[in-house]
PDB file of N, CA and C in Angstrom:
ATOM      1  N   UNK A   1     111.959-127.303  10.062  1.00  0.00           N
ATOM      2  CA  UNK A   1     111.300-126.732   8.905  1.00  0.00           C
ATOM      3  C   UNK A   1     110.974-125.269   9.198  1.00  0.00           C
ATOM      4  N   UNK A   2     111.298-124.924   7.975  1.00  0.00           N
ATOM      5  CA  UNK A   2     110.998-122.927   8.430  1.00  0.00           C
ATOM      6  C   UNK A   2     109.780-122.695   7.557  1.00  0.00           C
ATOM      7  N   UNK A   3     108.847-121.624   8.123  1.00  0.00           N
ATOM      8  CA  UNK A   3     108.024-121.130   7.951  1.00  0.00           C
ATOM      9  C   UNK A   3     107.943-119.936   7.393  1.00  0.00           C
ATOM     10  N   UNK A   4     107.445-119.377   5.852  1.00  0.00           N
ATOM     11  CA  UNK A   4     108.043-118.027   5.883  1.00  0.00           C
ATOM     12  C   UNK A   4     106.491-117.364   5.990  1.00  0.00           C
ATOM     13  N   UNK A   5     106.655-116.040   6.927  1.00  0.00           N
ATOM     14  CA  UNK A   5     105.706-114.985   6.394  1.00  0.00           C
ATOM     15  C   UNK A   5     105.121-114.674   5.282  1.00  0.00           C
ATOM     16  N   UNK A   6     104.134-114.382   5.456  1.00  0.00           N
ATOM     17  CA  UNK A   6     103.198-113.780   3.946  1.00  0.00           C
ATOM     18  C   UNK A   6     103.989-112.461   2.971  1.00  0.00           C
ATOM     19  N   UNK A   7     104.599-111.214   4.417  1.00  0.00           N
ATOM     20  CA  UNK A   7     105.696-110.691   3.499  1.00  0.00           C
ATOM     21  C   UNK A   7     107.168-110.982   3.436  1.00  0.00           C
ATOM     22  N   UNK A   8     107.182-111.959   3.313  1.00  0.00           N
ATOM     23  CA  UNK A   8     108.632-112.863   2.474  1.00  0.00           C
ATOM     24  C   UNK A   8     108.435-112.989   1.318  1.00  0.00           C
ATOM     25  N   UNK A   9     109.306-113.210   0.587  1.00  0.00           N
ATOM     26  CA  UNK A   9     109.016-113.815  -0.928  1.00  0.00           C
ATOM     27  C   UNK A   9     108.613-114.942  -1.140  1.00  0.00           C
ATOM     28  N   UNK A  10     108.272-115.126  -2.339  1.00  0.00           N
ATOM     29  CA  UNK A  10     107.658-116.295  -3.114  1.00  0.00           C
ATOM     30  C   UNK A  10     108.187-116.141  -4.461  1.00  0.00           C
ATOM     31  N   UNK A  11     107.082-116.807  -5.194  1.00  0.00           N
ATOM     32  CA  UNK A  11     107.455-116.467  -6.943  1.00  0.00           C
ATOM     33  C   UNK A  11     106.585-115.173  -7.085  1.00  0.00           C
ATOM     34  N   UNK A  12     105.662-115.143  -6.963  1.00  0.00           N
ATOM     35  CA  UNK A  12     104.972-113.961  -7.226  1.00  0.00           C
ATOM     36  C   UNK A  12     105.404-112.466  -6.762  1.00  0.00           C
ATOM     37  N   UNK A  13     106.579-112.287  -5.287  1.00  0.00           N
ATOM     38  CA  UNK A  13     106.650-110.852  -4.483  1.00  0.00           C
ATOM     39  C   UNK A  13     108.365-111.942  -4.152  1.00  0.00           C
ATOM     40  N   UNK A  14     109.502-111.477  -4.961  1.00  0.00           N
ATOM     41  CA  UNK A  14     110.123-112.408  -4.494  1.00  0.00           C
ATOM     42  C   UNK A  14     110.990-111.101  -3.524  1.00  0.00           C
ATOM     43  N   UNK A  15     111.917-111.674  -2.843  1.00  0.00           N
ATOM     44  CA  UNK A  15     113.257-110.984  -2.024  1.00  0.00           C
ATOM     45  C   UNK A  15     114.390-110.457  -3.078  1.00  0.00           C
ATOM     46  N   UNK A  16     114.142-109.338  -2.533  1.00  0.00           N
ATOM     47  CA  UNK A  16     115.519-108.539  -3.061  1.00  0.00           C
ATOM     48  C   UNK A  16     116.812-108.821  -2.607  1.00  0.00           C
ATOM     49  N   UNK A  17     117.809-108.822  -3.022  1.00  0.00           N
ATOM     50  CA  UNK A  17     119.221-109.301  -2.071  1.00  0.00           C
ATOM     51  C   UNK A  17     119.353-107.853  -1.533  1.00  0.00           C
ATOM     52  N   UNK A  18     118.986-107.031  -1.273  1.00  0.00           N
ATOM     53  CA  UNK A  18     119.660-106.003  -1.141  1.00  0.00           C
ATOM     54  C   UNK A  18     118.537-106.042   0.197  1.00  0.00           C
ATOM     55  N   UNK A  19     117.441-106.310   0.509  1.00  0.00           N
ATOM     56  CA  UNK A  19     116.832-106.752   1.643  1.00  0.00           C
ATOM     57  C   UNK A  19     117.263-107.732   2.775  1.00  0.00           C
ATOM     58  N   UNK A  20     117.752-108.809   2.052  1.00  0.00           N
ATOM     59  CA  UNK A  20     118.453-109.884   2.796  1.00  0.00           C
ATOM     60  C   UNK A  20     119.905-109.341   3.206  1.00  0.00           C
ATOM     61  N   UNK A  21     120.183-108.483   2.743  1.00  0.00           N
ATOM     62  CA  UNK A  21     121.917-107.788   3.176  1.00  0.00           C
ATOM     63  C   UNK A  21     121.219-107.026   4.486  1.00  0.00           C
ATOM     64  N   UNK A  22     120.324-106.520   4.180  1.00  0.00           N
ATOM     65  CA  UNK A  22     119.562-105.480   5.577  1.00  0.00           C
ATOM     66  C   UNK A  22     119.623-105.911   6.447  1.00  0.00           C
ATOM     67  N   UNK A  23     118.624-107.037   6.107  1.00  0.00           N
ATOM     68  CA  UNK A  23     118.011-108.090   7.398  1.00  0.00           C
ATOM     69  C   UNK A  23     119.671-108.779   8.173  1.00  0.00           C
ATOM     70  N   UNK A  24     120.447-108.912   7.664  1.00  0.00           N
ATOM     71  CA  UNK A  24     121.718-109.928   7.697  1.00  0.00           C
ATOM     72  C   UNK A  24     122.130-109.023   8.510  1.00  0.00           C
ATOM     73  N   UNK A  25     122.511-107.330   7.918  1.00  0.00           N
ATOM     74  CA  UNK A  25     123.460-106.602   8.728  1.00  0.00           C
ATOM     75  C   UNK A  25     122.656-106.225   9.880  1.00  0.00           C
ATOM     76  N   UNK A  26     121.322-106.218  10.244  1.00  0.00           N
ATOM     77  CA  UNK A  26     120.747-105.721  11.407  1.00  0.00           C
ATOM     78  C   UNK A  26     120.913-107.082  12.322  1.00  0.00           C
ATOM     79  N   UNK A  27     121.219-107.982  11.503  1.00  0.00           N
ATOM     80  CA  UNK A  27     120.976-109.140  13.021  1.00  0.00           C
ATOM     81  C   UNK A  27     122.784-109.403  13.571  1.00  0.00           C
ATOM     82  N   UNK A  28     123.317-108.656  12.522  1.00  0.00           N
ATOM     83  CA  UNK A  28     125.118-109.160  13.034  1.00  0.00           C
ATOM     84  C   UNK A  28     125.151-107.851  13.942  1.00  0.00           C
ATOM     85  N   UNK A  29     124.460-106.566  13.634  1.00  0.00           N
ATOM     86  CA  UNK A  29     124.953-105.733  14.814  1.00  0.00           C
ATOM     87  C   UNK A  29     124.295-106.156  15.984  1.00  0.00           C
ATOM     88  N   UNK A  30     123.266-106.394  15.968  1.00  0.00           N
ATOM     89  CA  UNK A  30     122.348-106.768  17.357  1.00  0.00           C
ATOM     90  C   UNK A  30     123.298-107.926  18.009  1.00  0.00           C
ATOM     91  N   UNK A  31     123.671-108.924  17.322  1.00  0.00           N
ATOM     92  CA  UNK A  31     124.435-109.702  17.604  1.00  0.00           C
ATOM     93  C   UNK A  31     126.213-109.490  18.289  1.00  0.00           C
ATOM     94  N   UNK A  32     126.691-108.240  17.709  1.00  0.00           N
ATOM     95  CA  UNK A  32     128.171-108.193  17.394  1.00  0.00           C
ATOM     96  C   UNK A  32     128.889-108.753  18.489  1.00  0.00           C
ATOM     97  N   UNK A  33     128.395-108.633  19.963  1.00  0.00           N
ATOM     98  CA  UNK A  33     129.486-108.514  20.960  1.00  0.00           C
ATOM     99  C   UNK A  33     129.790-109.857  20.785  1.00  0.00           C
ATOM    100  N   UNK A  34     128.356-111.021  20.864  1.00  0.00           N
ATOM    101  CA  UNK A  34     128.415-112.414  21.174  1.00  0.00           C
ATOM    102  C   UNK A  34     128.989-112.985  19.923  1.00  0.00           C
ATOM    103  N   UNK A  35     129.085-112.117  18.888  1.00  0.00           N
ATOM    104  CA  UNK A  35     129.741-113.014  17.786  1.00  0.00           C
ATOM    105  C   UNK A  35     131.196-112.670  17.775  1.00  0.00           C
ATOM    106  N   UNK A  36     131.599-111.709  18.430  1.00  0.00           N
ATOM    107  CA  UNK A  36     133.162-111.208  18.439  1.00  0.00           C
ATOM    108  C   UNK A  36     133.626-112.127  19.449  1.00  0.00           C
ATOM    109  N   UNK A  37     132.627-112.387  20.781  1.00  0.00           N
ATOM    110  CA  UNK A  37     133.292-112.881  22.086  1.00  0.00           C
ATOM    111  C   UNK A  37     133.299-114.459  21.568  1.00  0.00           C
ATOM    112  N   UNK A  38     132.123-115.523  21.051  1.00  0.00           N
ATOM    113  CA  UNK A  38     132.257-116.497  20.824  1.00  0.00           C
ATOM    114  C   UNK A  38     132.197-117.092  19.602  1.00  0.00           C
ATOM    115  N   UNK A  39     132.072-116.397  18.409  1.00  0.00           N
ATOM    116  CA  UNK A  39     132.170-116.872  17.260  1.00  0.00           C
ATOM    117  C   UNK A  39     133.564-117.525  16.486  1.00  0.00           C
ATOM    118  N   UNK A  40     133.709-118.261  15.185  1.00  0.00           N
ATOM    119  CA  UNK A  40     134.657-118.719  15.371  1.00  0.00           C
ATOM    120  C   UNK A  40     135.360-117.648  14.408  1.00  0.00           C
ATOM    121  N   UNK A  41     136.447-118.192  13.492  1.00  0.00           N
ATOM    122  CA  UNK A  41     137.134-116.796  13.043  1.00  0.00           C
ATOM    123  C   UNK A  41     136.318-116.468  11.836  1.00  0.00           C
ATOM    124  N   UNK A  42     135.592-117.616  11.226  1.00  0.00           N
ATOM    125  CA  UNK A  42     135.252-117.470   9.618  1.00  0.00           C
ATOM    126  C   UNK A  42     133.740-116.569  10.207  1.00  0.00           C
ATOM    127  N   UNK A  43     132.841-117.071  11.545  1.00  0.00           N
ATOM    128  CA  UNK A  43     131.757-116.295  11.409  1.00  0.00           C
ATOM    129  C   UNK A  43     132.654-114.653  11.911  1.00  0.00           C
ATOM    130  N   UNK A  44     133.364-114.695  12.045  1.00  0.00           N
ATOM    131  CA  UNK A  44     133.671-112.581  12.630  1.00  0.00           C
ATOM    132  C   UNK A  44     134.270-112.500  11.349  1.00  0.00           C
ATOM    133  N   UNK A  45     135.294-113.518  10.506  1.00  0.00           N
ATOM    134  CA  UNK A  45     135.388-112.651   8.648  1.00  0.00           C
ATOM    135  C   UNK A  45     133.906-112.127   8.418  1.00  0.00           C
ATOM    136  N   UNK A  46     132.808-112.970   8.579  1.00  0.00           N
ATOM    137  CA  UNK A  46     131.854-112.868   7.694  1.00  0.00           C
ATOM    138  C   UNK A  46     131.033-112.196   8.480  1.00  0.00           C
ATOM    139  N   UNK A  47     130.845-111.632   9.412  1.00  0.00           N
ATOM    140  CA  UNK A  47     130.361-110.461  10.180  1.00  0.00           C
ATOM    141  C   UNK A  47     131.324-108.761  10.109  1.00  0.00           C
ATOM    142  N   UNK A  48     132.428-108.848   9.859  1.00  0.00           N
ATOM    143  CA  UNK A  48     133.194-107.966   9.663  1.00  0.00           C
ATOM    144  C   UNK A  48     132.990-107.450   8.181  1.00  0.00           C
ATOM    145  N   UNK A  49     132.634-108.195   6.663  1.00  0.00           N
ATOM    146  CA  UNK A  49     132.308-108.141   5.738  1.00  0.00           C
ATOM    147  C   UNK A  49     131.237-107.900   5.349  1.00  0.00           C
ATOM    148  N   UNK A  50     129.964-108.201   6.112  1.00  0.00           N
ATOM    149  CA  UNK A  50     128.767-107.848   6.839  1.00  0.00           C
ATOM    150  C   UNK A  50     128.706-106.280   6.407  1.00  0.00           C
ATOM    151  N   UNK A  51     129.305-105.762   8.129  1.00  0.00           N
ATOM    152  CA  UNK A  51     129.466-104.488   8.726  1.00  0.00           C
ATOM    153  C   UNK A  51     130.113-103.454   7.574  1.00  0.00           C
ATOM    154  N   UNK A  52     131.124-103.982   6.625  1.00  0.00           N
ATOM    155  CA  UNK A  52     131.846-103.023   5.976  1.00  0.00           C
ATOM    156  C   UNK A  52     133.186-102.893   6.812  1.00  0.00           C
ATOM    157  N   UNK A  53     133.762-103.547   7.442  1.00  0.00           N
ATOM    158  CA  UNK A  53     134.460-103.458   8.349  1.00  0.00           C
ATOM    159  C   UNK A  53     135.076-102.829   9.173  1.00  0.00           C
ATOM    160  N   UNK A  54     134.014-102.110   9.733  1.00  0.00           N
ATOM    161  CA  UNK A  54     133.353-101.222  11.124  1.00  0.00           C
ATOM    162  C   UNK A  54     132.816-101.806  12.139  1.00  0.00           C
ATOM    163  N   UNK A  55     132.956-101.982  13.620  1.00  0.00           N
ATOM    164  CA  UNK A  55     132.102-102.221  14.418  1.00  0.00           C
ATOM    165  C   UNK A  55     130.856-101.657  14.517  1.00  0.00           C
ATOM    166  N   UNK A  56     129.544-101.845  14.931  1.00  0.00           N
ATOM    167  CA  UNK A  56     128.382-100.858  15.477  1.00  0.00           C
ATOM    168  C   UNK A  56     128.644 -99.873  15.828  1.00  0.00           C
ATOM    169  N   UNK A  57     129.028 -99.723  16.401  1.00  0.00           N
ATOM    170  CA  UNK A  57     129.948 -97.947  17.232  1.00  0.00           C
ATOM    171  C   UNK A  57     130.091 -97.218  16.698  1.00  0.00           C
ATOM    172  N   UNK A  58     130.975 -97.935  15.324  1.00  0.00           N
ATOM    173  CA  UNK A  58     132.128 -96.808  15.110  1.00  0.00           C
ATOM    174  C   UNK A  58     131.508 -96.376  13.822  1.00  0.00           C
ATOM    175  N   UNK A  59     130.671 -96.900  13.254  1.00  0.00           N
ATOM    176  CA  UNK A  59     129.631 -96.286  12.228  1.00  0.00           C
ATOM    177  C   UNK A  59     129.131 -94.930  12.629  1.00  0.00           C
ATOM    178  N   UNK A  60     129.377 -93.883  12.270  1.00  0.00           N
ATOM    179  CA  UNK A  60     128.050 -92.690  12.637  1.00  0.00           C
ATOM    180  C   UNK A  60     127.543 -92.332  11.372  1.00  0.00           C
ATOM    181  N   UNK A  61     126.138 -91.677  11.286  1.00  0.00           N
ATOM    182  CA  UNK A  61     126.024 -91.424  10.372  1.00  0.00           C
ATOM    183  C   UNK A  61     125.761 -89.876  10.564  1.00  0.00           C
ATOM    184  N   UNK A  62     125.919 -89.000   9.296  1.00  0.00           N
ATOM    185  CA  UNK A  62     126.275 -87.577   8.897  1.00  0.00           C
ATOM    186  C   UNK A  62     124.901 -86.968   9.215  1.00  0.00           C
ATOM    187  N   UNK A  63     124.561 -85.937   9.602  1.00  0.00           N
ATOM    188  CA  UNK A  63     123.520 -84.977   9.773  1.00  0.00           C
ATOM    189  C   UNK A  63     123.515 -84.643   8.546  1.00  0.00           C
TER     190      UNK A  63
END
């Protein structure tokens, strides 16, 4: 059973999807190596689709 935080949604303060894409893409990069080295093919489609299909790396962002 999961437990959510007070700032999670509810009905009253619900989740944005565009939050849950955040939260999703910060845990596949933190994740990337172990999901490239042992994941199966559908979780690295869906980590690669994630990312935009860029590794962590190879993202920079512009000054």
């Amino acid at each position: 059973m999961f437990e959510m935080d007070e700032g999670e949604g509810n009905s009253d303060n619900p989740v944005k999807w565009w939050e849950c894409l955040d939260n999703t893409a910060a845990w596949v990069r933190f994740n990337y190596a172990e999901i490239m080295a042992n994941g199966s093919d559908e979780l690295k489609n869906a980590a690669s689709i994630v990312l935009g299909g860029y590794a962590p790396g190879a993202i920079k962002k512009e000054a």
